[in-house]
C-alpha atoms as a PDB file:
ATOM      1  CA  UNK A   1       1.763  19.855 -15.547  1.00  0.00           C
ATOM      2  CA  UNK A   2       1.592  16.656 -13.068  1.00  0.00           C
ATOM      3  CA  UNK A   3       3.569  13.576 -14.159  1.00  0.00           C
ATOM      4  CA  UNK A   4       2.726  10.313 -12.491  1.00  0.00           C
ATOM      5  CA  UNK A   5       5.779   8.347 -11.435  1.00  0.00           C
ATOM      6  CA  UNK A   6       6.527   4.812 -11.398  1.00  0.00           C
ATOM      7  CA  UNK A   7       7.116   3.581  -7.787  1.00  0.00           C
ATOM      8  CA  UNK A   8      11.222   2.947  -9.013  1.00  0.00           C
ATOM      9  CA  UNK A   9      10.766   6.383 -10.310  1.00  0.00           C
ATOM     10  CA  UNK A  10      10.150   7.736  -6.767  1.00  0.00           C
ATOM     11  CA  UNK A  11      12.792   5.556  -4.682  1.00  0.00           C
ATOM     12  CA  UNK A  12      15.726   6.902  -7.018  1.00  0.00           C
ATOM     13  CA  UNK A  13      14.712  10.337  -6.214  1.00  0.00           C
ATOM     14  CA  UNK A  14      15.923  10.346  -2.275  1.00  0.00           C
ATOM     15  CA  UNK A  15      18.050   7.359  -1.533  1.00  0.00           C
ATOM     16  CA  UNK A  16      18.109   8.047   2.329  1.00  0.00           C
ATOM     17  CA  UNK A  17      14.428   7.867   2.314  1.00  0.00           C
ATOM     18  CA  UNK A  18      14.629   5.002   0.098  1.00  0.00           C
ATOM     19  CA  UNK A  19      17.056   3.293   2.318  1.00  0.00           C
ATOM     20  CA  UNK A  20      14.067   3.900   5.270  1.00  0.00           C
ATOM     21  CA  UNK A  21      11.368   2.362   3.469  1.00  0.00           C
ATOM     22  CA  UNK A  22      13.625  -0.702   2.265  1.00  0.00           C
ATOM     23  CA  UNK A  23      15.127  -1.316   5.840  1.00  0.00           C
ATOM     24  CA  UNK A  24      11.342  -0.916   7.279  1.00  0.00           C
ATOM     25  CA  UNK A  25      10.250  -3.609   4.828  1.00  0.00           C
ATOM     26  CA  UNK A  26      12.837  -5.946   5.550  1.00  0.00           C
ATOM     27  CA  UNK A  27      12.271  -6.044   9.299  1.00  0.00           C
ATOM     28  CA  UNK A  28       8.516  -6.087   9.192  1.00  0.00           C
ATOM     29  CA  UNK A  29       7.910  -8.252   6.223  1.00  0.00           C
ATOM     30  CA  UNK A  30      11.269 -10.269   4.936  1.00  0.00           C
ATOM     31  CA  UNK A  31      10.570 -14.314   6.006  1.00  0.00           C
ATOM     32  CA  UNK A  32      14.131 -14.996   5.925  1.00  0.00           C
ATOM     33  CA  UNK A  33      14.417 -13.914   9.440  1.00  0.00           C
ATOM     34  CA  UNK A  34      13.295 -15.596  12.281  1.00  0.00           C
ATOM     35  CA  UNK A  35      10.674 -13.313  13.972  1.00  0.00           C
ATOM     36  CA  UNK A  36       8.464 -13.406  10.623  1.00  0.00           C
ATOM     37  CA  UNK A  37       8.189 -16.714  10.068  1.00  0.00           C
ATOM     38  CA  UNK A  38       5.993 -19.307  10.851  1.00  0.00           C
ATOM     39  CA  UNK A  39       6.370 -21.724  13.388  1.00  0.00           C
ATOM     40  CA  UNK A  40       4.769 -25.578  13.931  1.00  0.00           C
ATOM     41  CA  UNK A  41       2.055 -25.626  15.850  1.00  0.00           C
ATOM     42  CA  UNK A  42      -1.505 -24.609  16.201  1.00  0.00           C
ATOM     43  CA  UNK A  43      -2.920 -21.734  13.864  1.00  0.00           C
ATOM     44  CA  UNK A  44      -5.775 -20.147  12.538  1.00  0.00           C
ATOM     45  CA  UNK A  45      -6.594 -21.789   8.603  1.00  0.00           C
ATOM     46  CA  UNK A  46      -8.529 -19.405   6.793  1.00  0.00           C
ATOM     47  CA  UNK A  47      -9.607 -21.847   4.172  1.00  0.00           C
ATOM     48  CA  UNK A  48     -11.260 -24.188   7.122  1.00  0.00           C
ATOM     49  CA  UNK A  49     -12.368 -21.233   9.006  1.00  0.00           C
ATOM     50  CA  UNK A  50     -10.999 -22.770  12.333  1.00  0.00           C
ATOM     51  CA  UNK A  51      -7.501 -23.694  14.656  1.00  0.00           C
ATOM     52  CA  UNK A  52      -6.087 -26.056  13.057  1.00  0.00           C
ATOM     53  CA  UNK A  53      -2.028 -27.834  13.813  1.00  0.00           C
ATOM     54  CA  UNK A  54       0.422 -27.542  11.374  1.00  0.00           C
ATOM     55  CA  UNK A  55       3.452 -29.668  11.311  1.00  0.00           C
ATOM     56  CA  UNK A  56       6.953 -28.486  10.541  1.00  0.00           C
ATOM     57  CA  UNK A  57       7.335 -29.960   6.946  1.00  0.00           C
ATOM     58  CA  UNK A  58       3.870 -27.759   5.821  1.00  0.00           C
ATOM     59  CA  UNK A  59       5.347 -25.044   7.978  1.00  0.00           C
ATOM     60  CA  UNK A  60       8.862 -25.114   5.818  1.00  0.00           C
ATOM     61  CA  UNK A  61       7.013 -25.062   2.635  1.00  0.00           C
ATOM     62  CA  UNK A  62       4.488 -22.108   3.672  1.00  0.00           C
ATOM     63  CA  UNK A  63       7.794 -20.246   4.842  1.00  0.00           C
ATOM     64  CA  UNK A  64       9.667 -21.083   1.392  1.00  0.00           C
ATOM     65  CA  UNK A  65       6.592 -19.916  -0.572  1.00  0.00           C
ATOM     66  CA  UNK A  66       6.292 -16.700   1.414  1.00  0.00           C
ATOM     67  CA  UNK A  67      10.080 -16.267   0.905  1.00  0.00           C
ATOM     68  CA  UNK A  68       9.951 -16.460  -2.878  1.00  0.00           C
ATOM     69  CA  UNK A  69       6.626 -14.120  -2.662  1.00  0.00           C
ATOM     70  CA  UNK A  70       8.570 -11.555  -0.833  1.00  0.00           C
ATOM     71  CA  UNK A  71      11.664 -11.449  -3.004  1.00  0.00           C
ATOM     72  CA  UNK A  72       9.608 -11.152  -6.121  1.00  0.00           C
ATOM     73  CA  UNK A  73       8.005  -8.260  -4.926  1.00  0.00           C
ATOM     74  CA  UNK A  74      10.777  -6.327  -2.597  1.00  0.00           C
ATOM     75  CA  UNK A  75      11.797  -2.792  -3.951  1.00  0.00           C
ATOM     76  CA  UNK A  76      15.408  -3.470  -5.477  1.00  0.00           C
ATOM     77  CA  UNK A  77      16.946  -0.309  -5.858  1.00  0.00           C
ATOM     78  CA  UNK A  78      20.278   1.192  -4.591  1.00  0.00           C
ATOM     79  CA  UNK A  79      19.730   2.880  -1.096  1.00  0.00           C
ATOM     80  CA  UNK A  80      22.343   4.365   0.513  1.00  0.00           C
ATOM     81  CA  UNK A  81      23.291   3.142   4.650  1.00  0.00           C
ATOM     82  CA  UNK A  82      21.225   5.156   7.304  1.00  0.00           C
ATOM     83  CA  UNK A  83      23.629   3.678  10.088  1.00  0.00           C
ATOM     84  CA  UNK A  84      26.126   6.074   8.559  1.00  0.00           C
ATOM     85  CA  UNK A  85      23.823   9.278   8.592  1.00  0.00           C
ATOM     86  CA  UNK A  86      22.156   8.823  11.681  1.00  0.00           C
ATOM     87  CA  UNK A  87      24.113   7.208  14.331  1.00  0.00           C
END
């Protein structure tokens, strides 16, 4: 018989894997570090279909929203340290 998991479900069952995926997201997606956020200055606006310059106060806010986005959705379950396994 196949039994569909819940995503949590499936992280718990390898923690090293687990610890992968988490660490991958962080780095590539996590707006609390400075590589993915935004910066002031010219950028696309998908709503106006054009370049258009954003100033730093919009900039803060877009960054804050994304941050609160990102922590609602993260995985958040206990991983176990990679640096230790594979150094």
């Amino acid at each position: 018989m196949i039994k569909l998991l819940s995503r949590e479900e499936i992280l718990k069952l390898n923690k090293t894997f687990t610890s992968f995926i988490i660490d991958w997201q962080e780095q590539e997606y996590n707006p609390a570090l400075e590589h993915n956020q935004y910066k002031a200055g010219k950028m696309y606006d998908t709503t106006l279909n054009k370049p258009r310059y954003y100033p730093q106060e919009e900039i803060d806010k877009m960054n804050e929203e994304r941050l609160e986005e990102y922590n609602r959705k993260k995985d958040n379950v206990e991983t176990t340290s990679l640096e230790e396994k594979y150094t």
